[in-house]
PDB file of N, CA and C in Angstrom:
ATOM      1  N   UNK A   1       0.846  -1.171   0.000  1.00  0.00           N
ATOM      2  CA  UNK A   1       0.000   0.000   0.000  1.00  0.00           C
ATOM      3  C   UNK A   1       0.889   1.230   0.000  1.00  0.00           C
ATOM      4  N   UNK A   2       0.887   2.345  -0.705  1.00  0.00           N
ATOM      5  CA  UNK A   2       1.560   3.291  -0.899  1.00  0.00           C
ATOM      6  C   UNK A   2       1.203   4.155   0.452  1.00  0.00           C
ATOM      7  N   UNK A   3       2.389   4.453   0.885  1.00  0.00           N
ATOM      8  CA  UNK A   3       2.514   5.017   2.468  1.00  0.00           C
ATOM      9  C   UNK A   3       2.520   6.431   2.528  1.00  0.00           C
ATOM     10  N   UNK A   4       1.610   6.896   3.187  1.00  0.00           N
ATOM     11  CA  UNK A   4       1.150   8.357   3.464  1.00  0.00           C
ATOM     12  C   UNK A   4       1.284   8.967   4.892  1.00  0.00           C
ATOM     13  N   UNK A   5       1.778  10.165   4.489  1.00  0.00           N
ATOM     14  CA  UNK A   5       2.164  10.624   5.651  1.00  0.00           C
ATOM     15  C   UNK A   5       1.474  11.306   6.229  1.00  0.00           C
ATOM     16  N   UNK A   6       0.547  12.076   5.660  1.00  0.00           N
ATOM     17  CA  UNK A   6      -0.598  13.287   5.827  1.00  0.00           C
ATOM     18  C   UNK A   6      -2.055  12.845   4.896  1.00  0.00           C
ATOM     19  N   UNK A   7      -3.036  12.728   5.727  1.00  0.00           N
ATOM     20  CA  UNK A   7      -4.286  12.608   5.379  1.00  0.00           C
ATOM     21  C   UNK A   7      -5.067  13.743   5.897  1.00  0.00           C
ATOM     22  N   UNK A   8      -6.097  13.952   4.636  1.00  0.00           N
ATOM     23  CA  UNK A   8      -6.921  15.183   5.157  1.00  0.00           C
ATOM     24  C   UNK A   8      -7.778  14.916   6.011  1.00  0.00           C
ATOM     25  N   UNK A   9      -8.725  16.113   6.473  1.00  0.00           N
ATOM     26  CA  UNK A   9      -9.490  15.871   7.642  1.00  0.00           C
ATOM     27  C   UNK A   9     -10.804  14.779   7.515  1.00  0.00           C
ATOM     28  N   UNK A  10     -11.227  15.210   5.748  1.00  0.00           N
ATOM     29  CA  UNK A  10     -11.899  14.178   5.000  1.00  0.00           C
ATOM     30  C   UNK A  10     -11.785  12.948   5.682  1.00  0.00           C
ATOM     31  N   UNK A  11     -10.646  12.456   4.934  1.00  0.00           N
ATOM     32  CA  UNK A  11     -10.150  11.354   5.338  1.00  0.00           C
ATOM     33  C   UNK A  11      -9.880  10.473   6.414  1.00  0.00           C
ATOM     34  N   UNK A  12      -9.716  11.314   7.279  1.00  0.00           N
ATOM     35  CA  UNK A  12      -9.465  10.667   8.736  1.00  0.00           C
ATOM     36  C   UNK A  12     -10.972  10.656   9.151  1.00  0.00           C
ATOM     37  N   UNK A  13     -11.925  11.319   8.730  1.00  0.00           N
ATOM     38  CA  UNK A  13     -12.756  10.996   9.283  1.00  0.00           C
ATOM     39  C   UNK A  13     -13.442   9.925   8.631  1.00  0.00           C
ATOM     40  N   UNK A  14     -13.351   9.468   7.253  1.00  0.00           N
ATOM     41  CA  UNK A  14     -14.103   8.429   6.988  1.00  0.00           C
ATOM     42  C   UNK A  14     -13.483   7.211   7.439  1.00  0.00           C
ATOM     43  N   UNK A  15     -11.869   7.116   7.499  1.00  0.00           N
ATOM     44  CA  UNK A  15     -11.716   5.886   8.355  1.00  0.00           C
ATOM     45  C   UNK A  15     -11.918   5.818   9.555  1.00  0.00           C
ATOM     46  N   UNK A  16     -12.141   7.270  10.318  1.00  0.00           N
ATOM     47  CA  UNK A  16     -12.731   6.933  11.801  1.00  0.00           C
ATOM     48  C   UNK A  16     -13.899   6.198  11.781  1.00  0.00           C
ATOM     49  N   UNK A  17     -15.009   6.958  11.412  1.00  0.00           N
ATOM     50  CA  UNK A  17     -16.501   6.222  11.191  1.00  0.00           C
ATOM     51  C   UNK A  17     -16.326   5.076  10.442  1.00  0.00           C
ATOM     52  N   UNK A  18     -15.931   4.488  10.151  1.00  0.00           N
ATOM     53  CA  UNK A  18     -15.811   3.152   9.243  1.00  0.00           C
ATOM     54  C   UNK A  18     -15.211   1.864  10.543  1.00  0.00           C
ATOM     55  N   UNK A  19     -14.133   2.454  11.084  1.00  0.00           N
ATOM     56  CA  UNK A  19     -13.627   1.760  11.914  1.00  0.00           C
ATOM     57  C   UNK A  19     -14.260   1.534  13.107  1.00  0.00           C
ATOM     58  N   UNK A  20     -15.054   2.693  13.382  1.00  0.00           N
ATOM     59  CA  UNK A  20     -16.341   2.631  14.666  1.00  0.00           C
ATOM     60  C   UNK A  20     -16.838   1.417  14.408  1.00  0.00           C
ATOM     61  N   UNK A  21     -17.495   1.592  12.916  1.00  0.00           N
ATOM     62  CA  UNK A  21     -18.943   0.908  12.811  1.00  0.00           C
ATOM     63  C   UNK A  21     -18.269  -0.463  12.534  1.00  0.00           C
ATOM     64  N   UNK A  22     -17.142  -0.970  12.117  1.00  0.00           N
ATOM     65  CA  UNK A  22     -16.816  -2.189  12.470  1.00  0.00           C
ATOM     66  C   UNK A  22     -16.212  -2.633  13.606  1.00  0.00           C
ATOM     67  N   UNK A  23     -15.694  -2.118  14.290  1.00  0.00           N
ATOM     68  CA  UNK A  23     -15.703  -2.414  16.218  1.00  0.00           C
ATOM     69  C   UNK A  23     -16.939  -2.431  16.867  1.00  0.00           C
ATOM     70  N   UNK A  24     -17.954  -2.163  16.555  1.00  0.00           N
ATOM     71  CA  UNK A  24     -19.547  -1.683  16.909  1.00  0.00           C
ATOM     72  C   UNK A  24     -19.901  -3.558  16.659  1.00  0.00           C
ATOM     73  N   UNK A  25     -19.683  -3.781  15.479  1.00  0.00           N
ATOM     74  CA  UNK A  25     -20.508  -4.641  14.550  1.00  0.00           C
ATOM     75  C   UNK A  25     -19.353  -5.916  15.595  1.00  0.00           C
ATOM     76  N   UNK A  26     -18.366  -6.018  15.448  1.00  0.00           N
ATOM     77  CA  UNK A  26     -17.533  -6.926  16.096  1.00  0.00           C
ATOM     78  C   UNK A  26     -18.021  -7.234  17.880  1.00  0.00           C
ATOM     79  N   UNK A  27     -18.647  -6.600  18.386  1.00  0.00           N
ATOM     80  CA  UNK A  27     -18.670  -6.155  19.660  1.00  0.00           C
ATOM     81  C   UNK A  27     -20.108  -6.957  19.894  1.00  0.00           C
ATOM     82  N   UNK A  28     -21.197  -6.325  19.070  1.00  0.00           N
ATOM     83  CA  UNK A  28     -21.954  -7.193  19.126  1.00  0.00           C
ATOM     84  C   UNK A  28     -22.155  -8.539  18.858  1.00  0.00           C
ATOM     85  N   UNK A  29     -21.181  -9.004  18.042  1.00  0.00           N
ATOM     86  CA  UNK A  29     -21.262 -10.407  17.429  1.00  0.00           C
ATOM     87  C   UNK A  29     -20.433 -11.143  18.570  1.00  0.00           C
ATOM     88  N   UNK A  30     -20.203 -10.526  19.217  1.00  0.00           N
ATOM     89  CA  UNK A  30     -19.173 -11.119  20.491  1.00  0.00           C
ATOM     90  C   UNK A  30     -17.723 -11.239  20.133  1.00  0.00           C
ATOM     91  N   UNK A  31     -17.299 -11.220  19.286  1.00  0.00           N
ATOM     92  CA  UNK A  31     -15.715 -11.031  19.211  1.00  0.00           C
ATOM     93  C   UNK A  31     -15.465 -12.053  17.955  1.00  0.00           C
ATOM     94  N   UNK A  32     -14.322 -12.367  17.580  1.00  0.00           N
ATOM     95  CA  UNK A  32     -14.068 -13.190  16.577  1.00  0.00           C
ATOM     96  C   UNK A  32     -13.188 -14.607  17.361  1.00  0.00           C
ATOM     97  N   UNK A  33     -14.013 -15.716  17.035  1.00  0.00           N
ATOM     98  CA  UNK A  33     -13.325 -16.948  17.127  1.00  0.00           C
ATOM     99  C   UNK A  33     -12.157 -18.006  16.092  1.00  0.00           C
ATOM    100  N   UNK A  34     -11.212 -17.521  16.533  1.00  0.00           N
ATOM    101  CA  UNK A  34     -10.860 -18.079  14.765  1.00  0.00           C
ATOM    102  C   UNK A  34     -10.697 -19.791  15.286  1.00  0.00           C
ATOM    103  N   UNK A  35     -10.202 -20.071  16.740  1.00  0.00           N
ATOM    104  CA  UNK A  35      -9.811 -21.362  16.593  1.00  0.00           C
ATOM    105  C   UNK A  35     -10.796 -22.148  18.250  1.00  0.00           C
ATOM    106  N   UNK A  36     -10.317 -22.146  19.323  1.00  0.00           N
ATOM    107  CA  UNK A  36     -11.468 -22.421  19.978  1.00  0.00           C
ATOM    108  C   UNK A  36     -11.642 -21.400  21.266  1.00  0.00           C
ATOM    109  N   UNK A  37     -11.045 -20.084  21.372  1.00  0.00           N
ATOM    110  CA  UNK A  37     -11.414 -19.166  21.801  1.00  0.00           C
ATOM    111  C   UNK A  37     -12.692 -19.015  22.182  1.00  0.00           C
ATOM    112  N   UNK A  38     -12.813 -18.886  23.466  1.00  0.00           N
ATOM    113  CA  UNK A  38     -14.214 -18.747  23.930  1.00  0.00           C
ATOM    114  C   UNK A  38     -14.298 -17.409  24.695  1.00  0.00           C
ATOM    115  N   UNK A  39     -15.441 -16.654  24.921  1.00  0.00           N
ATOM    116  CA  UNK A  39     -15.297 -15.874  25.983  1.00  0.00           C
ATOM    117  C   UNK A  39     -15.832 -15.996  27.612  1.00  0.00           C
ATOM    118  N   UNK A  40     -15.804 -15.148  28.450  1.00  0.00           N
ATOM    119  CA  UNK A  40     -15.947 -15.635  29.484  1.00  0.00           C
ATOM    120  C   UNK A  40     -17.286 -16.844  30.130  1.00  0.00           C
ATOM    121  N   UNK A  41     -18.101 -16.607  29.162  1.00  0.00           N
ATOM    122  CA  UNK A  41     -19.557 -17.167  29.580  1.00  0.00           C
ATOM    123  C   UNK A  41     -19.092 -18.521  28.878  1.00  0.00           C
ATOM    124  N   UNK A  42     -18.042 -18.988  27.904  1.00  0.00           N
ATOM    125  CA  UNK A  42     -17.372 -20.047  27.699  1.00  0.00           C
ATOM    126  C   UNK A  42     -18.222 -19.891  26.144  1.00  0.00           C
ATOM    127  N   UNK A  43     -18.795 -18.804  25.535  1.00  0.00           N
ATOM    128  CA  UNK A  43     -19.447 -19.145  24.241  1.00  0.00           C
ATOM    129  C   UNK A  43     -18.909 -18.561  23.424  1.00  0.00           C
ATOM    130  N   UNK A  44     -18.498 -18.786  21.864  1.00  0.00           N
ATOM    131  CA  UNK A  44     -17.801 -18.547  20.598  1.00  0.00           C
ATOM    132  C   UNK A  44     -18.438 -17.142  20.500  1.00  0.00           C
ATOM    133  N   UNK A  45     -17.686 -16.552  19.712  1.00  0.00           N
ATOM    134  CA  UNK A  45     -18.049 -14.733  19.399  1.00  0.00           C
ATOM    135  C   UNK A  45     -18.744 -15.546  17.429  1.00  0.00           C
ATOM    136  N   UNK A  46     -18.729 -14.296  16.725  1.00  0.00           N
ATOM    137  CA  UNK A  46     -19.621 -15.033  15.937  1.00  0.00           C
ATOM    138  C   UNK A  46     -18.897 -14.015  14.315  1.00  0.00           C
ATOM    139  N   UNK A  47     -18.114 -13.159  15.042  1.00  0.00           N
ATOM    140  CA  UNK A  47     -18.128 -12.241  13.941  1.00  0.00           C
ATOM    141  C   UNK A  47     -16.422 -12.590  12.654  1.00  0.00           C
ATOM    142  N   UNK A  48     -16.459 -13.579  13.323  1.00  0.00           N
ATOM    143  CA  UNK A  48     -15.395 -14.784  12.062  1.00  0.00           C
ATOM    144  C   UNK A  48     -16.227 -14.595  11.045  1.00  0.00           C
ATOM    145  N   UNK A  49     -17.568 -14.685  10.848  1.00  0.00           N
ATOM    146  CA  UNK A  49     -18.461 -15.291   9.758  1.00  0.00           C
ATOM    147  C   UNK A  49     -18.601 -13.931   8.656  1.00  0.00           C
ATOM    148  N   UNK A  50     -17.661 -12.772   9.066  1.00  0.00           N
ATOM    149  CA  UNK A  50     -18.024 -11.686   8.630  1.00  0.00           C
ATOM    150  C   UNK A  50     -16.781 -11.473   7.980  1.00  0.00           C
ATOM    151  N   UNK A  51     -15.731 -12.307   7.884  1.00  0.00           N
ATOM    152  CA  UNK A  51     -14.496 -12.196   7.560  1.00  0.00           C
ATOM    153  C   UNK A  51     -14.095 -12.552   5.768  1.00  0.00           C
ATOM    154  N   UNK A  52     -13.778 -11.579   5.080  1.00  0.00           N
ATOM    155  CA  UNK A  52     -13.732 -11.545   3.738  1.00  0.00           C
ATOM    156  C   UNK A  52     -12.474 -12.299   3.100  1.00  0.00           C
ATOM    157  N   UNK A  53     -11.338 -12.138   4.388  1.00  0.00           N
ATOM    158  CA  UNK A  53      -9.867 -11.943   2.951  1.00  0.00           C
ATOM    159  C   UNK A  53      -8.808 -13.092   4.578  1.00  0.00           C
ATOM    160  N   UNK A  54      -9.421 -12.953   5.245  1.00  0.00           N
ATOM    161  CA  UNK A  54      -8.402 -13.688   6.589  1.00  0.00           C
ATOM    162  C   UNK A  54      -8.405 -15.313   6.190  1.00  0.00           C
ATOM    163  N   UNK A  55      -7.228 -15.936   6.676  1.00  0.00           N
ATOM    164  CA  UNK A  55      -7.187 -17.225   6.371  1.00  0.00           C
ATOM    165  C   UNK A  55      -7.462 -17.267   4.453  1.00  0.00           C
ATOM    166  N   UNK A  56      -7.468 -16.398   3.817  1.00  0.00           N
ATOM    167  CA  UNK A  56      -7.547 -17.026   2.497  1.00  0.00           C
ATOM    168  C   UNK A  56      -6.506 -16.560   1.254  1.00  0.00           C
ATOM    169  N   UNK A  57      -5.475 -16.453   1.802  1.00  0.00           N
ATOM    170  CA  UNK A  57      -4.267 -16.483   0.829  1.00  0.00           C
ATOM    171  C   UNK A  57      -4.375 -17.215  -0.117  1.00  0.00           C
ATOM    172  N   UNK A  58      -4.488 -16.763  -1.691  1.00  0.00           N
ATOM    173  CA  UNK A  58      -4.069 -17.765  -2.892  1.00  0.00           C
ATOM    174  C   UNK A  58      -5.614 -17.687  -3.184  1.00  0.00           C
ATOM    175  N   UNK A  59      -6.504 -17.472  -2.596  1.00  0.00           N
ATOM    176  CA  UNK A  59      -8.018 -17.788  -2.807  1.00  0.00           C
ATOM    177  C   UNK A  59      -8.619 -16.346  -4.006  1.00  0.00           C
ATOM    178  N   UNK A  60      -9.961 -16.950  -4.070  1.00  0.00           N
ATOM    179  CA  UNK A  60     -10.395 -15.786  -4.791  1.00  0.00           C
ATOM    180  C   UNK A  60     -11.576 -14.979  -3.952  1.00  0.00           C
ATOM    181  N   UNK A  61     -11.626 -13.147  -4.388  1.00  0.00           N
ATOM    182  CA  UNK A  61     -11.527 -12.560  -3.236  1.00  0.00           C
ATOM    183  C   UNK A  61     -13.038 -12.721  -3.687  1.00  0.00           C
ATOM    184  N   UNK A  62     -14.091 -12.493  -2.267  1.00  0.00           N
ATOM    185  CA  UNK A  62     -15.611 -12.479  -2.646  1.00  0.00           C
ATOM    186  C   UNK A  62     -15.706 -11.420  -2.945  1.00  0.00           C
ATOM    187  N   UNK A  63     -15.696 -10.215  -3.091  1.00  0.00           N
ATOM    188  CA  UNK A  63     -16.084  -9.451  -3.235  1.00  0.00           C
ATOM    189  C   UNK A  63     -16.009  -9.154  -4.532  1.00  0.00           C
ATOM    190  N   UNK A  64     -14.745  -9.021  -5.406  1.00  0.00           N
ATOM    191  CA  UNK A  64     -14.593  -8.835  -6.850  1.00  0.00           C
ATOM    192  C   UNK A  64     -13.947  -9.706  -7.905  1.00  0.00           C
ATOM    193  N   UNK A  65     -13.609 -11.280  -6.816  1.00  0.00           N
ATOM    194  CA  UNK A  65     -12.589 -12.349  -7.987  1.00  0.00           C
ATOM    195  C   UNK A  65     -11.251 -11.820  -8.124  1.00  0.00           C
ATOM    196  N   UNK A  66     -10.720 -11.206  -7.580  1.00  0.00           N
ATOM    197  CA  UNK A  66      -9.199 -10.874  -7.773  1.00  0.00           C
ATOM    198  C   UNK A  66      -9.054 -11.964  -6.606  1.00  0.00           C
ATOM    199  N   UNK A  67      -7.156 -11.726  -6.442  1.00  0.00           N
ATOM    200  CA  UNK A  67      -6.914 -13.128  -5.936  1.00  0.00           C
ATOM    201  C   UNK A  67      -6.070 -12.741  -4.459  1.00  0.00           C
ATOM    202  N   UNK A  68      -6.827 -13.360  -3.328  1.00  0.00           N
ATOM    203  CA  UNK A  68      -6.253 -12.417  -1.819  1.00  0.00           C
ATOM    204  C   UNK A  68      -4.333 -12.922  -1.643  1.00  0.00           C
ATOM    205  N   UNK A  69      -4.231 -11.758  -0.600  1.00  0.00           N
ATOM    206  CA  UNK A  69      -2.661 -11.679  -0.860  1.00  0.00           C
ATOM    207  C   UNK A  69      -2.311 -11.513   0.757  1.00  0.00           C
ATOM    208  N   UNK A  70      -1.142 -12.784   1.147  1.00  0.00           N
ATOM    209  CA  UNK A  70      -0.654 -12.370   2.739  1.00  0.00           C
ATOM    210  C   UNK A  70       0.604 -11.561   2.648  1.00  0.00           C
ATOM    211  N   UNK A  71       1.108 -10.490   3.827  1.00  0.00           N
ATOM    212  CA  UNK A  71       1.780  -9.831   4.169  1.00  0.00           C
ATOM    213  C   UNK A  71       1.586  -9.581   5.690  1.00  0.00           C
ATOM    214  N   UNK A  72       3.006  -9.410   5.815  1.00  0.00           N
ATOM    215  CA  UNK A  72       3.891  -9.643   7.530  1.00  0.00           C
ATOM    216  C   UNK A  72       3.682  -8.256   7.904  1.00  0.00           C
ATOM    217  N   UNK A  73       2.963  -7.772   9.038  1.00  0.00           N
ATOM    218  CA  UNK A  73       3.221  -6.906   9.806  1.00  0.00           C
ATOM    219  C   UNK A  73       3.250  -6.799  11.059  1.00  0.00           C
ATOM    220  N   UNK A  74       4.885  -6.538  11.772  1.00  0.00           N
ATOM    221  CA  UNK A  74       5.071  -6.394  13.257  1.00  0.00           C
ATOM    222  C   UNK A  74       4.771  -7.827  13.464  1.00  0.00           C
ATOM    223  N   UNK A  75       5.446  -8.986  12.536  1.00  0.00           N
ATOM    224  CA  UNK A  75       5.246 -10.572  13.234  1.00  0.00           C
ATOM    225  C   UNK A  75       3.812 -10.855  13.158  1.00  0.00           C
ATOM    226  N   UNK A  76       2.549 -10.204  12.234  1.00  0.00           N
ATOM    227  CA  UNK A  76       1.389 -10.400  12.040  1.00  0.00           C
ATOM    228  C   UNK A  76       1.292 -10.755  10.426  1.00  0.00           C
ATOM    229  N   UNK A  77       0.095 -11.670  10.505  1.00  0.00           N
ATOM    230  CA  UNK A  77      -0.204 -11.653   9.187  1.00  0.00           C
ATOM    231  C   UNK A  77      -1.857 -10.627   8.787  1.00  0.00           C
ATOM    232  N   UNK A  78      -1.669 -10.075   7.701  1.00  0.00           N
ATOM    233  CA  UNK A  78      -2.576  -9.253   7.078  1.00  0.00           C
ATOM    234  C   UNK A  78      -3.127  -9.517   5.568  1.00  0.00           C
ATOM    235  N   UNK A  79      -3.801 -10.117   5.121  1.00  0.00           N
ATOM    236  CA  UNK A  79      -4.664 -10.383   4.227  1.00  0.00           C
ATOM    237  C   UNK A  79      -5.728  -9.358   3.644  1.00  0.00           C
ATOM    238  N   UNK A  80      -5.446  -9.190   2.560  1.00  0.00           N
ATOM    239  CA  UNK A  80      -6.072  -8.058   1.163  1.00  0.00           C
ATOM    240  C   UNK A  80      -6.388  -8.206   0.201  1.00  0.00           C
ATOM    241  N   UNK A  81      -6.995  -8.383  -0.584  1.00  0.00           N
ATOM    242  CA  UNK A  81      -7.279  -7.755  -1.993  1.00  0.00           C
ATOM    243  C   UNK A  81      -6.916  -6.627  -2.545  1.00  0.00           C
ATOM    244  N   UNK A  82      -5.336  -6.816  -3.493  1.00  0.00           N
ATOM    245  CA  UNK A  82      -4.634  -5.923  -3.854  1.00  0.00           C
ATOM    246  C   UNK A  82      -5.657  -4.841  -5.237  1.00  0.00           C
ATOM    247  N   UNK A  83      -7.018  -5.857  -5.540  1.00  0.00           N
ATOM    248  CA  UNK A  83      -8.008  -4.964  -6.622  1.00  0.00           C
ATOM    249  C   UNK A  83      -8.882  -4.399  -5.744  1.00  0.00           C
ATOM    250  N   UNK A  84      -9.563  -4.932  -4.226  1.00  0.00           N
ATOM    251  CA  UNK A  84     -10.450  -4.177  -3.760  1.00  0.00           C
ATOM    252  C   UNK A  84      -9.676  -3.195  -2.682  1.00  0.00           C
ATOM    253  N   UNK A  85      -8.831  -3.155  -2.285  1.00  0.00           N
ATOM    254  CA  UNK A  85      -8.420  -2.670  -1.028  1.00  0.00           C
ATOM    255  C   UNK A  85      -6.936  -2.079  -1.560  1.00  0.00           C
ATOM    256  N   UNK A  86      -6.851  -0.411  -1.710  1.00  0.00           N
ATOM    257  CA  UNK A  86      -5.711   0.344  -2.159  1.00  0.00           C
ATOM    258  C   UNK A  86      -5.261   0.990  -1.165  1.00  0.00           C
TER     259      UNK A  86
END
């Protein structure tokens, strides 16, 4: 992703509100289970099922058929669609 140093006010605000409303949406679904993670009441979160591009390296992306792509950050892996996600 081409690295920016300065974003306008525009901007910061649509990834603020964007990022709300998917911490919002995550929160209610109870959290994401990827493997057998439970939370305290011992029950699975649900919002895995909402997951587009994770776990699917080499795959094709749902959203537009381009083909998802892994990359290392800080010892993490991060999964994209290099056609939907610039």
């Amino acid at each position: 992703f081409p690295a920016k140093q300065i974003i306008s006010v525009k901007e910061w605000k649509t990834v603020f509100s964007h990022a709300k409303r998917i911490l919002k949406k995550g929160i209610e679904k109870r959290g994401t289970s990827i493997s057998d993670w439970r939370d305290l009441y011992g029950c699975k979160g649900e919002n895995q099922n909402e997951l587009k591009a994770y776990g699917r390296e080499g795959k094709c992306c749902l959203m537009c058929g381009g083909t998802i792509c892994r990359i290392k950050q800080g010892g993490r892996s991060t999964f994209y669609c290099p056609d939907c996600q610039q």
